[in-house]
Protein backbone atom coordinates (compact mmCIF):
# COMPACT_ATOMS: atom_id res chain seq x y z
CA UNK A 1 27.20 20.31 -20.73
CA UNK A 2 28.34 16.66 -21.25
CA UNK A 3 25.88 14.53 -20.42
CA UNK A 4 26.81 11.88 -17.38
CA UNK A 5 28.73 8.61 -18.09
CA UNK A 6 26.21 5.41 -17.68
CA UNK A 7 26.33 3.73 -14.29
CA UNK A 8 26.49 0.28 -14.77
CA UNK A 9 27.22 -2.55 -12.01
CA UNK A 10 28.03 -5.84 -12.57
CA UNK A 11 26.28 -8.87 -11.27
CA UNK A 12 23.12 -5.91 -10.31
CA UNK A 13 19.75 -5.88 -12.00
CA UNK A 14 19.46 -2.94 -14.23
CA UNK A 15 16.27 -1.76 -16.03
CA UNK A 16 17.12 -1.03 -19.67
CA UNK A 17 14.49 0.96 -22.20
CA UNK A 18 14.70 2.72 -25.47
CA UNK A 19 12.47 4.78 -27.60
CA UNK A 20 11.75 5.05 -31.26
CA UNK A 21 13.19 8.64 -32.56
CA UNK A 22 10.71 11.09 -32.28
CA UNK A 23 8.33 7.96 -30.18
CA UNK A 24 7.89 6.68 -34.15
CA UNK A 25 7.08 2.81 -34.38
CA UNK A 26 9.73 0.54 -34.28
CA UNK A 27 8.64 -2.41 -35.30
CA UNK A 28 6.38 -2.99 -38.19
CA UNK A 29 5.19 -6.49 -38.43
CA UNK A 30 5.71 -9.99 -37.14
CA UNK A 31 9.00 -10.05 -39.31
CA UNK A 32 11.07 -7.32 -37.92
CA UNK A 33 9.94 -8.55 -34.19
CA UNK A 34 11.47 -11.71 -34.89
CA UNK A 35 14.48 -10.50 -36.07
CA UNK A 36 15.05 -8.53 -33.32
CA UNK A 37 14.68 -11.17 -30.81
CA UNK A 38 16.95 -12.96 -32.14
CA UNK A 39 19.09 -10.44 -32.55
CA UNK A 40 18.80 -9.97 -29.31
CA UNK A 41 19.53 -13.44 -28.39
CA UNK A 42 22.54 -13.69 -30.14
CA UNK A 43 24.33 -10.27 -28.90
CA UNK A 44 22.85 -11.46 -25.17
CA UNK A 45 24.78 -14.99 -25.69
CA UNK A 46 27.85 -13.33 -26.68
CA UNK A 47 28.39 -10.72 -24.10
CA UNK A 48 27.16 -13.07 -21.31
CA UNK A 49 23.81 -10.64 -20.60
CA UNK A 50 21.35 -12.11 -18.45
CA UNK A 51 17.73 -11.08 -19.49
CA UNK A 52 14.73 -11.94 -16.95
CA UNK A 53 12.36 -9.70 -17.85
CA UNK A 54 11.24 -8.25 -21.29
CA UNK A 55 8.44 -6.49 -22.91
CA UNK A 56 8.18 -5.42 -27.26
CA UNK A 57 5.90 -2.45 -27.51
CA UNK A 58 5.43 -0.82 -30.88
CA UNK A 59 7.47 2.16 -29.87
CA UNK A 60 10.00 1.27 -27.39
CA UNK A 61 11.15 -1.84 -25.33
CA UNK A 62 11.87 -2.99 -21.81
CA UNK A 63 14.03 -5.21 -20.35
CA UNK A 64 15.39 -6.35 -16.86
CA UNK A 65 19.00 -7.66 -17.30
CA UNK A 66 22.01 -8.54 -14.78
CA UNK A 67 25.48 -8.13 -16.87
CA UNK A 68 28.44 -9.66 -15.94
CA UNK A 69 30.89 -6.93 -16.77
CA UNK A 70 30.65 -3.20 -16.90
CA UNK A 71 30.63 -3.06 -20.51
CA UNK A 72 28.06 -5.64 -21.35
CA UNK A 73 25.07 -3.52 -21.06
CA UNK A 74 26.25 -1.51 -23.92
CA UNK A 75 27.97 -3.73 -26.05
CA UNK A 76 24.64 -6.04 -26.16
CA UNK A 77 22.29 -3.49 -26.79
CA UNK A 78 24.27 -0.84 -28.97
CA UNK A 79 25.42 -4.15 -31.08
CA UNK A 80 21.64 -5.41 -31.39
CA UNK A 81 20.28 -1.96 -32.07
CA UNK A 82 22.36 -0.49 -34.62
CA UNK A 83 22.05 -4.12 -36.50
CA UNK A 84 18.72 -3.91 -36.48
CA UNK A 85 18.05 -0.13 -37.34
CA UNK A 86 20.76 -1.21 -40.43
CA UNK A 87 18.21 -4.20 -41.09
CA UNK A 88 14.77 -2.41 -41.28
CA UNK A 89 16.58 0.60 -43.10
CA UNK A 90 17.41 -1.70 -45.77
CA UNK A 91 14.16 -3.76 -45.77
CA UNK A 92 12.00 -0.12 -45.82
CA UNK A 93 14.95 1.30 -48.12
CA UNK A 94 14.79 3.83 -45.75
CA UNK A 95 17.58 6.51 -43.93
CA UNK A 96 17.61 8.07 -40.63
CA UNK A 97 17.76 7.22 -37.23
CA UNK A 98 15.32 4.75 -35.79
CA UNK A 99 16.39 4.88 -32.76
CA UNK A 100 15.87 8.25 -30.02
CA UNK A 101 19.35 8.88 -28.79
CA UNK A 102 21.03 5.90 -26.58
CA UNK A 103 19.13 3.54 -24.36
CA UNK A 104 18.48 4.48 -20.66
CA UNK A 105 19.13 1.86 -17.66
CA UNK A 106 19.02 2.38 -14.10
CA UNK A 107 20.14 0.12 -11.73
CA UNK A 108 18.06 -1.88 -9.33
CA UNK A 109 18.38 -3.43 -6.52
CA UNK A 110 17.15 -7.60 -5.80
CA UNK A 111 14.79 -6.94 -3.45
CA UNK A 112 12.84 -4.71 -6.12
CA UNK A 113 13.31 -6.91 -9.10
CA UNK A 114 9.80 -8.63 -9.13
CA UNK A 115 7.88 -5.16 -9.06
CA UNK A 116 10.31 -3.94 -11.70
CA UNK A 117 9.31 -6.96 -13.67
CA UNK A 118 5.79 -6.46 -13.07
CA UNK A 119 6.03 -3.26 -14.48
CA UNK A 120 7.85 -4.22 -17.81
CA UNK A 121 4.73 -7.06 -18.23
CA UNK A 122 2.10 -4.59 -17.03
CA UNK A 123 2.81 -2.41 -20.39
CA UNK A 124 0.78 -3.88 -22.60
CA UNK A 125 -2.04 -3.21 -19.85
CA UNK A 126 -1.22 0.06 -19.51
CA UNK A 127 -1.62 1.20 -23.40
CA UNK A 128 -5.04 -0.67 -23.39
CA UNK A 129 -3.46 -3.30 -25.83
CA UNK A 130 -4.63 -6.49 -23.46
CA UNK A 131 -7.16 -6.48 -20.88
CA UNK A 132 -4.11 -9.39 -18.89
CA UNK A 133 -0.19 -9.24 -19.37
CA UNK A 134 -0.11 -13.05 -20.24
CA UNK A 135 -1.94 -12.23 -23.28
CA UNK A 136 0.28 -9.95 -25.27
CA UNK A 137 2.91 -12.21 -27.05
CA UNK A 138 5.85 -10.39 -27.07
CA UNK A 139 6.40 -10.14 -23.35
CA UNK A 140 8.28 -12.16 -20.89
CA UNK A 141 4.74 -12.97 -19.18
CA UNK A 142 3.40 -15.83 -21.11
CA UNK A 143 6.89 -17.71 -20.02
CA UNK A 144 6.19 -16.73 -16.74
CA UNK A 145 2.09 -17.09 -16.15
CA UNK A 146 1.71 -20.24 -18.91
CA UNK A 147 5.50 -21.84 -19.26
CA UNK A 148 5.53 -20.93 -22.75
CA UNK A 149 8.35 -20.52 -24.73
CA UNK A 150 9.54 -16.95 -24.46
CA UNK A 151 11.18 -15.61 -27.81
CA UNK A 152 14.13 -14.08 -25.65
CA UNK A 153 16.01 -16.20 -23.39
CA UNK A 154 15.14 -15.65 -20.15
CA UNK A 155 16.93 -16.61 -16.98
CA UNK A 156 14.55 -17.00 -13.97
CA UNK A 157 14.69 -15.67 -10.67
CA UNK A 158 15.97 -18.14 -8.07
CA UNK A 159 14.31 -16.05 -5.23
CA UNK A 160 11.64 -15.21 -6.96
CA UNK A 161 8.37 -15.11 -3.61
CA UNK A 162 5.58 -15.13 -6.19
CA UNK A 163 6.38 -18.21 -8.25
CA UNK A 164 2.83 -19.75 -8.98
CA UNK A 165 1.26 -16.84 -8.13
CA UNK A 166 2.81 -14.45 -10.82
CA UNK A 167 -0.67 -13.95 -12.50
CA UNK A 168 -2.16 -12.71 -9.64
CA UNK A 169 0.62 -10.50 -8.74
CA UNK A 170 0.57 -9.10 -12.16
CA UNK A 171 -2.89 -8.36 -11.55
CA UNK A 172 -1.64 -5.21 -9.70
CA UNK A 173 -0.64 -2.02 -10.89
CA UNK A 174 2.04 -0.46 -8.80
CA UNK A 175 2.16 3.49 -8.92
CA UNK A 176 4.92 3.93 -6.81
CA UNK A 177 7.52 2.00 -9.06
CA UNK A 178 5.84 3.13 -12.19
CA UNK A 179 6.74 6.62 -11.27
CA UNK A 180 10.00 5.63 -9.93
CA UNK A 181 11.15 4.15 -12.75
CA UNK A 182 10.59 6.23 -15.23
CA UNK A 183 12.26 8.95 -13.41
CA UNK A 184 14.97 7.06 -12.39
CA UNK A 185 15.43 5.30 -15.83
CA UNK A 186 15.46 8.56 -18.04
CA UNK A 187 17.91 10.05 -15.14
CA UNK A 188 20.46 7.24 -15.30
CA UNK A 189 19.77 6.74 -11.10
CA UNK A 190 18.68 3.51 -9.20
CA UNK A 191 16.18 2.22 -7.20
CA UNK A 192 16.51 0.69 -3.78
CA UNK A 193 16.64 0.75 -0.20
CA UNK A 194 18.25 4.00 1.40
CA UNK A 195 21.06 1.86 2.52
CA UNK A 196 21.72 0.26 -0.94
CA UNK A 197 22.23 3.67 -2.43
CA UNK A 198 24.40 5.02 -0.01
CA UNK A 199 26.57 1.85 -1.00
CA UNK A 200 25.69 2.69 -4.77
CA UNK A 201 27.53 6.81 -3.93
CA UNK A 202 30.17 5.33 -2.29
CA UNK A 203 31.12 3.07 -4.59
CA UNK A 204 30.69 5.14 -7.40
CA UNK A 205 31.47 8.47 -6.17
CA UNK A 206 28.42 10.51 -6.94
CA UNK A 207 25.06 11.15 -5.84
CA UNK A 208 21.94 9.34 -6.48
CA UNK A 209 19.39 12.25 -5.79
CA UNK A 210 16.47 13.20 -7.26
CA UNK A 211 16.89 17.16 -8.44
CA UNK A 212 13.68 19.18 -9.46
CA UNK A 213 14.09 21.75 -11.68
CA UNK A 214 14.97 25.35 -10.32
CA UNK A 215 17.31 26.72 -7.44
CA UNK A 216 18.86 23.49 -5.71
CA UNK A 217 17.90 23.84 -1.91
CA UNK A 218 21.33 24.18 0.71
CA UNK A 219 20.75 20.60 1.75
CA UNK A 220 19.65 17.64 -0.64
CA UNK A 221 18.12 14.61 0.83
CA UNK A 222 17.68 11.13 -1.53
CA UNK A 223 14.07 10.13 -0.92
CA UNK A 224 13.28 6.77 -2.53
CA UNK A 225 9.78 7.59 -3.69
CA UNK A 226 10.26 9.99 -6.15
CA UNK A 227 6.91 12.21 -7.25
C-alpha cells in the first residue's frame, strides 16, 4: 500500500521528529551536535523555516516549525539530514542509514503551540536526563527560561500567555498532548480544535481520524483526545 503523501500547511505550526534507524544514537559527542545545528541553521535560513521550539536527544529530535511554503518542511530537513548522515558516515568511516525512514510532522494548530512546546522541552525530563528542562543544553528552554543563546535560531511566539512564567509552566507534564502527539505525529494527522480540523478535511480533502486497528466501525467520529 503506498504510504500517504505528507500534509503540510503553510504559515501553520507543525511538529516535526525523527528517529535514529533502529532508535540507534545519533549523535555522538559535542562535535556532531554542533554540526548539526548549524546545519540546521543554514538549511532553515535558506528555505525560510521558522523554528520556535527544539529539543537534541541522543536518539531522535524535536522541533516546532511554521514553513512558509508547502515544500519547506522537507526541503529543510531532508537537506540537513542527509548532509549530516553523509558527515558522521565519513567522520565514523561508517555506511548505512542513520536515519529511521523519513521524518514525521503533524500539523498544529496556534492555540496548542505552547503545550506542544512544552512537550518538546519536557524530553529531557521525561528520559530522567535533568531533574528541570532549562538544564539540558541542547533544548530551546534555556533561550526561553534564562535568555540564553539558543544554538538554533529561534523565532518567538508573539502571543505567547506564559512569557515570564515559562519555567513554571514547564514545570507540568501534560498527558493529554503527550499522547496526542505521538499518535498524531507518527500518523501524519493534526492537533486542534474540532472546528480547525474540519477546516484542515476540507481543505485538504481527507480525513483526520484516529483509526484503531481491526474492523472500522459504520460511522467514524474524530475525537481530539486520542487514547
Amino acid at each position: 500500500m503506498p504510504r500517504k503523501s505528507r500534509v503540510v500547511i503553510p504559515h501553520h505550526f507543525h511538529h516535526v521528529s525523527q528517529y535514529g534507524n533502529y532508535n540507534q544514537a545519533i549523535f555522538d559527542g559535542h562535535e556532531d551536535v554542533v554540526f548539526y545545528c548549524e546545519t540546521i541553521n543554514r538549511y532553515a535560513v535558506s528555505y525560510g523555516l521558522q523554528i520556535y521550539a527544539f529539543c537534541l536527544m541522543n536518539t531522535h529530535v524535536h522541533f516546532l516549525v511554521i514553513p512558509p511554503e508547502s515544500g519547506s518542511l522537507a526541503r529543510t530537513f531532508n537537506t540537513a539530514h542527509m548532509q549530516y548522515s553523509q558527515y558522521r558516515n565519513r567522520k565514523h568511516k561508517i555506511r548505512g542509514h542513520l536515519w529511521q525512514g523519513r521524518f514525521l510532522s503533524c500539523v498544529i494548530e496556534q492555540t496548542f503551540a505552547e503545550r506542544t512546546m512544552r512537550y518538546i522541552e519536557r524530553n529531557p525530563v521525561r528520559s530522567g536526563i535533568v531533574a528541570y528542562p532549562w538544564l539540558y543544553k541542547w533544548s530551546s528552554a534555556r533561550a526561553h527560561t534564562d535568555k540564553d543563546t539558543s544554538p538554533i535560531h529561534l523565532h518567538h511566539l508573539s502571543f505567547n500567555q506564559y512569557s515570564g512564567e515559562w519555567k513554571n509552566f514547564l514545570m507540568d507534564e501534560d498527558e493529554e498532548i503527550c499522547r496526542e502527539l505521538r499518535i498524531k505525529t507518527r500518523r501524519g494527522l493534526a492537533i486542534g480544535s474540532d472546528a480547525y480540523i474540519r477546516q484542515l478535511e476540507e481543505y485538504c480533502k481527507r480525513s483526520f481520524v484516529v483509526l484503531n486497528p481491526g474492523r472500522p466501525r459504520k460511522k467514524q467520529e474524530y475525537q481530539i483526545s486520542a487514547s
